[in-house]
PDB file of N, CA and C in Angstrom:
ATOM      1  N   UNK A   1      95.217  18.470  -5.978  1.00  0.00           N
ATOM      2  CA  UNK A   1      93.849  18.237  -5.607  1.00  0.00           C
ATOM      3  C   UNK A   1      93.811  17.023  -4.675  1.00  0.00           C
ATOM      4  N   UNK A   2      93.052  17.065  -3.336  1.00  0.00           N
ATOM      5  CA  UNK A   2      92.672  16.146  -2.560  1.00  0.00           C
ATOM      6  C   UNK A   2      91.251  15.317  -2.894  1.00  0.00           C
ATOM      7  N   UNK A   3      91.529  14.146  -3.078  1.00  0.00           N
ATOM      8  CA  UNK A   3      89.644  13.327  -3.499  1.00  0.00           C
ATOM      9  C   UNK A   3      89.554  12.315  -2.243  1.00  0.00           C
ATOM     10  N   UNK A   4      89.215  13.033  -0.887  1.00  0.00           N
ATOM     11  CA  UNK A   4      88.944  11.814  -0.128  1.00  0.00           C
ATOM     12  C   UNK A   4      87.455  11.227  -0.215  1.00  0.00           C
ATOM     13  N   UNK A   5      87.627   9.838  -0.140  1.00  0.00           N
ATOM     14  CA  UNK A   5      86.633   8.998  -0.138  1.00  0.00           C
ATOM     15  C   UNK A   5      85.920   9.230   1.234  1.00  0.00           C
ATOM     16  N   UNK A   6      84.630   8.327   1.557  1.00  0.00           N
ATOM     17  CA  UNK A   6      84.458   8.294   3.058  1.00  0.00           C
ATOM     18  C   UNK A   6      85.165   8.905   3.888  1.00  0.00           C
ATOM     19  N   UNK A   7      84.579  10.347   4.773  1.00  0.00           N
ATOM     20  CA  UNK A   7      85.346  10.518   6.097  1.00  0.00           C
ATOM     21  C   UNK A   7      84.628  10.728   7.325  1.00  0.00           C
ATOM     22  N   UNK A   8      84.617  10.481   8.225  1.00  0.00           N
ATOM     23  CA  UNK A   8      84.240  10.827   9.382  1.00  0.00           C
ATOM     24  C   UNK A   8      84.237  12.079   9.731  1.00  0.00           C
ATOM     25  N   UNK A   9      83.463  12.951   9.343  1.00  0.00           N
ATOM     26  CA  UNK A   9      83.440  14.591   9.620  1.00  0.00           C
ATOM     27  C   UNK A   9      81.892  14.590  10.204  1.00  0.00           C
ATOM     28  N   UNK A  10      81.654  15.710  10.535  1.00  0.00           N
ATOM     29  CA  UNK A  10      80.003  16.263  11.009  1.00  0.00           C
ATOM     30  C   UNK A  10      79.179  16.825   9.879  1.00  0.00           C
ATOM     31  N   UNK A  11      79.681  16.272   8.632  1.00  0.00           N
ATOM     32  CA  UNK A  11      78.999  16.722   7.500  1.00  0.00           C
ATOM     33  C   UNK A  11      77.613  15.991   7.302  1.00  0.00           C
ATOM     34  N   UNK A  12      77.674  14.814   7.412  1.00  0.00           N
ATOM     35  CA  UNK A  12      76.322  14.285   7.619  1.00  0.00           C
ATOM     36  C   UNK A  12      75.242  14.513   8.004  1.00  0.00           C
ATOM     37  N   UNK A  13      75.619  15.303   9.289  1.00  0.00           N
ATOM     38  CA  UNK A  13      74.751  15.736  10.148  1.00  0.00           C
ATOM     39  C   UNK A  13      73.893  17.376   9.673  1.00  0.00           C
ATOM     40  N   UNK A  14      74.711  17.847   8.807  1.00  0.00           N
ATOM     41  CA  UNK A  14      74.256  18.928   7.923  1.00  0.00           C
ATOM     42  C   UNK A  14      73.243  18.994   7.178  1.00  0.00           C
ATOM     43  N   UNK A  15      73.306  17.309   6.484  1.00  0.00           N
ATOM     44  CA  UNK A  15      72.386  17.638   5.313  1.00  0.00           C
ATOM     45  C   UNK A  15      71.523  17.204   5.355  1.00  0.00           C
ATOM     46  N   UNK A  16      70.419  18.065   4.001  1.00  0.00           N
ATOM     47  CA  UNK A  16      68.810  17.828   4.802  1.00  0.00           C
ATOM     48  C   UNK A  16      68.155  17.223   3.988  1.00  0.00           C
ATOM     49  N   UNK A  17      68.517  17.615   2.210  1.00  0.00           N
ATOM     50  CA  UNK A  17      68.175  16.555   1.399  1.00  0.00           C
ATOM     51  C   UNK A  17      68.325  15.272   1.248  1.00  0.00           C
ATOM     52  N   UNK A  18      67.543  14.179   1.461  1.00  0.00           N
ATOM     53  CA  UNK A  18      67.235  12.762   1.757  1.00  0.00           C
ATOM     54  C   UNK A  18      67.858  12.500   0.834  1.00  0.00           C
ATOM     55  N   UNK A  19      67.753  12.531  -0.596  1.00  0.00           N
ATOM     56  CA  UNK A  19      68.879  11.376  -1.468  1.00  0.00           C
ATOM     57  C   UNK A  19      70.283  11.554  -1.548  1.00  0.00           C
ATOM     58  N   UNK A  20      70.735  12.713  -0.859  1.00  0.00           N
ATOM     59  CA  UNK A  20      71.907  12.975  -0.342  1.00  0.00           C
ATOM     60  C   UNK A  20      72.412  12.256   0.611  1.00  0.00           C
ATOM     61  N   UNK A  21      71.659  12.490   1.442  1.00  0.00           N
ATOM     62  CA  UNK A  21      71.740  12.170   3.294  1.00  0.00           C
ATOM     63  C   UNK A  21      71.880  10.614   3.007  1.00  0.00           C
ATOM     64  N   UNK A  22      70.800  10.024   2.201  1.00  0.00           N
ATOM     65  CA  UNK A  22      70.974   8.274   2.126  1.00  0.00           C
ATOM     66  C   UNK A  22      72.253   7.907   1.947  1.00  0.00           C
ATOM     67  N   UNK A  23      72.325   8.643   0.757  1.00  0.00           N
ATOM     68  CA  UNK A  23      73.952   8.073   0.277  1.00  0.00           C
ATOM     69  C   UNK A  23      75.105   8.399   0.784  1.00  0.00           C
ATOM     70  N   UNK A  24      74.936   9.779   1.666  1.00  0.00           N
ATOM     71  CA  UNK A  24      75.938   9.743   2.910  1.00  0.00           C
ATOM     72  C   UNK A  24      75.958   8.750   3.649  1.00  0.00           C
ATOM     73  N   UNK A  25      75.247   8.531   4.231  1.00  0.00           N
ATOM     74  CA  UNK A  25      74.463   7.314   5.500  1.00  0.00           C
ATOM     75  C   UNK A  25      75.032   5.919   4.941  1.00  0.00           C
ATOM     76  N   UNK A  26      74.953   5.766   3.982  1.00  0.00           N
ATOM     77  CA  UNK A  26      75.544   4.480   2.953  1.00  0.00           C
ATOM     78  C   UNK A  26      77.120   4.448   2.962  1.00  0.00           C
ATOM     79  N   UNK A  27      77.587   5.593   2.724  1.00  0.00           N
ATOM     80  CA  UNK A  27      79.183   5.121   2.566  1.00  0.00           C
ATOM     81  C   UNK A  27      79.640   5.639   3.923  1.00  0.00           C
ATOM     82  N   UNK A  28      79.157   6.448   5.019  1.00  0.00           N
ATOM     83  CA  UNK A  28      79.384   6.279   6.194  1.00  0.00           C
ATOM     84  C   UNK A  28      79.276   4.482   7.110  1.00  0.00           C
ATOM     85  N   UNK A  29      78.512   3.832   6.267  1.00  0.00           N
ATOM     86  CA  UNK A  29      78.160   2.365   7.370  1.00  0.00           C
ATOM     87  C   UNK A  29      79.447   1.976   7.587  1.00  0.00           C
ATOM     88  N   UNK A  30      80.416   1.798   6.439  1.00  0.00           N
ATOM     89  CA  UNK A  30      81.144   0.493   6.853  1.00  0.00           C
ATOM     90  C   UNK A  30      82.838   1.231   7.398  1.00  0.00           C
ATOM     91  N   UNK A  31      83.872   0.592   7.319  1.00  0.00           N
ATOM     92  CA  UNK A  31      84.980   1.315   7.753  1.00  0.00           C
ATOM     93  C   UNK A  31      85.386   2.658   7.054  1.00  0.00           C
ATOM     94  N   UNK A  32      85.021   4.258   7.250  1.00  0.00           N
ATOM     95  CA  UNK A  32      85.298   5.038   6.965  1.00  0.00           C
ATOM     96  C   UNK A  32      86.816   5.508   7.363  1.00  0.00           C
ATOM     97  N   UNK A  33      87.562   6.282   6.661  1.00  0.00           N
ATOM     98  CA  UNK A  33      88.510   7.130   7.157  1.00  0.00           C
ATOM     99  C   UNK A  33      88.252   8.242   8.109  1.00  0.00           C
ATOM    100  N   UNK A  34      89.424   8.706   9.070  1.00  0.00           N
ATOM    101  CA  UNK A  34      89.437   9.887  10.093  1.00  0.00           C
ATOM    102  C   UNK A  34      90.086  10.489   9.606  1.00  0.00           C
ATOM    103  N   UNK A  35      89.814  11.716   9.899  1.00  0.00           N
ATOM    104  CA  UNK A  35      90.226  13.415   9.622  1.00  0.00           C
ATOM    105  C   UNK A  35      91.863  12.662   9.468  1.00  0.00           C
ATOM    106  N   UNK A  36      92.416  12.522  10.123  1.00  0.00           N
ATOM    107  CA  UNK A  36      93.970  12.371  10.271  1.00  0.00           C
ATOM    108  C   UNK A  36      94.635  11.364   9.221  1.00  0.00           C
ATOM    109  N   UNK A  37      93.767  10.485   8.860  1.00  0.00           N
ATOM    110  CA  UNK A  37      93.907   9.989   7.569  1.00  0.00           C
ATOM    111  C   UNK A  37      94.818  10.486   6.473  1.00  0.00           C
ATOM    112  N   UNK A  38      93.289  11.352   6.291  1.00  0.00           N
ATOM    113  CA  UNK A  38      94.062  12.296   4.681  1.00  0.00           C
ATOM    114  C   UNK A  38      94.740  13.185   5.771  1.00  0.00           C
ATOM    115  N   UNK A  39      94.846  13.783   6.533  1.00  0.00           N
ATOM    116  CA  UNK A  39      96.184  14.822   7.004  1.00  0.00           C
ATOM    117  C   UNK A  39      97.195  14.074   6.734  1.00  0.00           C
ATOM    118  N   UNK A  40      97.229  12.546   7.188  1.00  0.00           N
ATOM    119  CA  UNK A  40      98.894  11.738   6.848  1.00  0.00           C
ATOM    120  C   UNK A  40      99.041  11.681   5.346  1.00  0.00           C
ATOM    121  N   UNK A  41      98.082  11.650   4.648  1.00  0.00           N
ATOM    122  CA  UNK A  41      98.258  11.292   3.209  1.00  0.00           C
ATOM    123  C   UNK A  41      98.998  12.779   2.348  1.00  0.00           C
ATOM    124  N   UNK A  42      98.406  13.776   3.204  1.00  0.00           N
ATOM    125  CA  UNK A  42      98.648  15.098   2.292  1.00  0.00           C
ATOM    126  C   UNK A  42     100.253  15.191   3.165  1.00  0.00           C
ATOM    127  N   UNK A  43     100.768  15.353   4.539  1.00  0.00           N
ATOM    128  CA  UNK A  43     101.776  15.042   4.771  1.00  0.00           C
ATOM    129  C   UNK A  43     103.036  14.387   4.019  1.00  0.00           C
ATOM    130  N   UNK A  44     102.610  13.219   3.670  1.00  0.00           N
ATOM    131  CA  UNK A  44     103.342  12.410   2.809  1.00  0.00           C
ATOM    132  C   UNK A  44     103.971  13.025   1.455  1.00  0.00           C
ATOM    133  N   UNK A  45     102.682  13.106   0.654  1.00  0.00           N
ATOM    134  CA  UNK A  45     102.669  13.828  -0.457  1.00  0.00           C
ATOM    135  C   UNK A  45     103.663  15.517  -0.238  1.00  0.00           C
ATOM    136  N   UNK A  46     103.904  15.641   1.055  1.00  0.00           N
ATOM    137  CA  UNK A  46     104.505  17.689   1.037  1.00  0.00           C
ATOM    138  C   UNK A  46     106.183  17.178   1.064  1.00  0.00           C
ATOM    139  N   UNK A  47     106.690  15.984   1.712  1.00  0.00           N
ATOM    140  CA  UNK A  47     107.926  16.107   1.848  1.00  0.00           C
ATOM    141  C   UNK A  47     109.164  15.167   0.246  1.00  0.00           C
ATOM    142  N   UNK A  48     108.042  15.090  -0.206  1.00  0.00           N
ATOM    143  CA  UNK A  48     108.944  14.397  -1.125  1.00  0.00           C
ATOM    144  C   UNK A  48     109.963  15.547  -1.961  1.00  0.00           C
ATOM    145  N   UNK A  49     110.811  14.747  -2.610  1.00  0.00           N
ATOM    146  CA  UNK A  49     111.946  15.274  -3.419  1.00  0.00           C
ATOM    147  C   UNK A  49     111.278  16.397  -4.209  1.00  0.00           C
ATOM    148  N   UNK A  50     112.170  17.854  -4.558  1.00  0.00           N
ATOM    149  CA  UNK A  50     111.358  19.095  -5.474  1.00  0.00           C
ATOM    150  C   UNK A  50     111.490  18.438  -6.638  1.00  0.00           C
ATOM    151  N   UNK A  51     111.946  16.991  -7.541  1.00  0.00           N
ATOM    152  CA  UNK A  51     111.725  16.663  -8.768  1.00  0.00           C
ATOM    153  C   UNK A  51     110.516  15.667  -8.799  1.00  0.00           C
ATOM    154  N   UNK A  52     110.039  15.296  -7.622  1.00  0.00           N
ATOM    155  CA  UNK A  52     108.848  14.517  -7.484  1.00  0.00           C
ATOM    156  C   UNK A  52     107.276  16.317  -7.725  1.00  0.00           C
ATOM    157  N   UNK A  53     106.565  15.506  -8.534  1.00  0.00           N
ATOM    158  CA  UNK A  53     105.480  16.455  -8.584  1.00  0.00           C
ATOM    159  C   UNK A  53     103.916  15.706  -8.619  1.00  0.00           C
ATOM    160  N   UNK A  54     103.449  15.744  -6.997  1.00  0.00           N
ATOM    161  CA  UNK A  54     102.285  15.179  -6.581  1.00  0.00           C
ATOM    162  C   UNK A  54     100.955  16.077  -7.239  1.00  0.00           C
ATOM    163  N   UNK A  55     100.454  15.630  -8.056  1.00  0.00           N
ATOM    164  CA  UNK A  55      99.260  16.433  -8.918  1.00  0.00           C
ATOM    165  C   UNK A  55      97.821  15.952  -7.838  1.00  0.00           C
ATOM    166  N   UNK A  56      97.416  14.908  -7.938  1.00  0.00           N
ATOM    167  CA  UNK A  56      96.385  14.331  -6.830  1.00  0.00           C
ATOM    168  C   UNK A  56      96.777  13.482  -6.213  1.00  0.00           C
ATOM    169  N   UNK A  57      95.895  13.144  -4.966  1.00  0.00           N
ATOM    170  CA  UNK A  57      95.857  12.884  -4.194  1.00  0.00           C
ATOM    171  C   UNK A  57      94.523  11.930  -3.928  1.00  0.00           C
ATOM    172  N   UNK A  58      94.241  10.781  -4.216  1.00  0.00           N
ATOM    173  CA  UNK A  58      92.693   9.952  -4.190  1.00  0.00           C
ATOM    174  C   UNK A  58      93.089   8.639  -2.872  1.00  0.00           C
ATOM    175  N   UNK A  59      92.227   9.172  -2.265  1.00  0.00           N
ATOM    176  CA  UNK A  59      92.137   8.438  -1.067  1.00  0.00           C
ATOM    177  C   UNK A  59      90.552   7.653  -0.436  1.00  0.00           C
ATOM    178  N   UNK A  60      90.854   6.395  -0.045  1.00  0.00           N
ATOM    179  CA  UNK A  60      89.053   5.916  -0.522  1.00  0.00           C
ATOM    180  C   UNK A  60      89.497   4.726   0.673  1.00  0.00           C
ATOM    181  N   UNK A  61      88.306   4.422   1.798  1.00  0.00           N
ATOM    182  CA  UNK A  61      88.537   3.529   2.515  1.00  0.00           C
ATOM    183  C   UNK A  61      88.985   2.259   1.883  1.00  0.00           C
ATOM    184  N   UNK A  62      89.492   1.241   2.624  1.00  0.00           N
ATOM    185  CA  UNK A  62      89.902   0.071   1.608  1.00  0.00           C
ATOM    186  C   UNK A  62      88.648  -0.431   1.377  1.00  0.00           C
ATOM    187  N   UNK A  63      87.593  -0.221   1.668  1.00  0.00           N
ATOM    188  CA  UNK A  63      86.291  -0.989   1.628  1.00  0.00           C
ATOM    189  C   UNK A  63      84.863  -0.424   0.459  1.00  0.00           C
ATOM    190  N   UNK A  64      85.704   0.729   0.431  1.00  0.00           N
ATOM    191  CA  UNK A  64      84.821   2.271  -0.598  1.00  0.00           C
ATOM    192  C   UNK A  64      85.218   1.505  -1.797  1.00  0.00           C
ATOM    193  N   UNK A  65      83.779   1.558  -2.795  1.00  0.00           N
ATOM    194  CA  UNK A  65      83.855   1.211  -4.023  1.00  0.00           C
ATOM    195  C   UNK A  65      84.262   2.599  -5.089  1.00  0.00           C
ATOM    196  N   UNK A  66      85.115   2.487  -5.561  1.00  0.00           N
ATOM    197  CA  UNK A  66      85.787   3.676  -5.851  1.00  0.00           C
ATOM    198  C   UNK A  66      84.995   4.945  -7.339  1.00  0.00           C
TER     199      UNK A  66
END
């Protein structure tokens, strides 16, 4: 399972319900992650050793209150 925190996608721009949209709008303000982010993170997580076993994956700007 992937849990990214804050990302910079066009999802914001989707939504129409306001106490949604706020709290998008809120953890969008400050340094969010880019798409390529979690692509490096899930990357990471594909090449390790077959006795290594990556279950999740939680990824959260350094600035995202978790």
């Amino acid at each position: 399972m992937v849990e990214p925190g804050a990302v910079k996608t066009e999802l914001a721009g989707h939504i129409t319900d306001e106490e949604p949209k706020e709290g998008m709008q809120s953890a969008l303000s400050g340094d969010i992650l880019q798409p390529k982010d979690i692509a490096a993170a899930i990357a990471c997580s594909a090449v390790q050793p077959e006795r290594v076993s990556v279950n999740e994956i939680l990824i959260h700007p350094t600035e995202q209150a978790n």
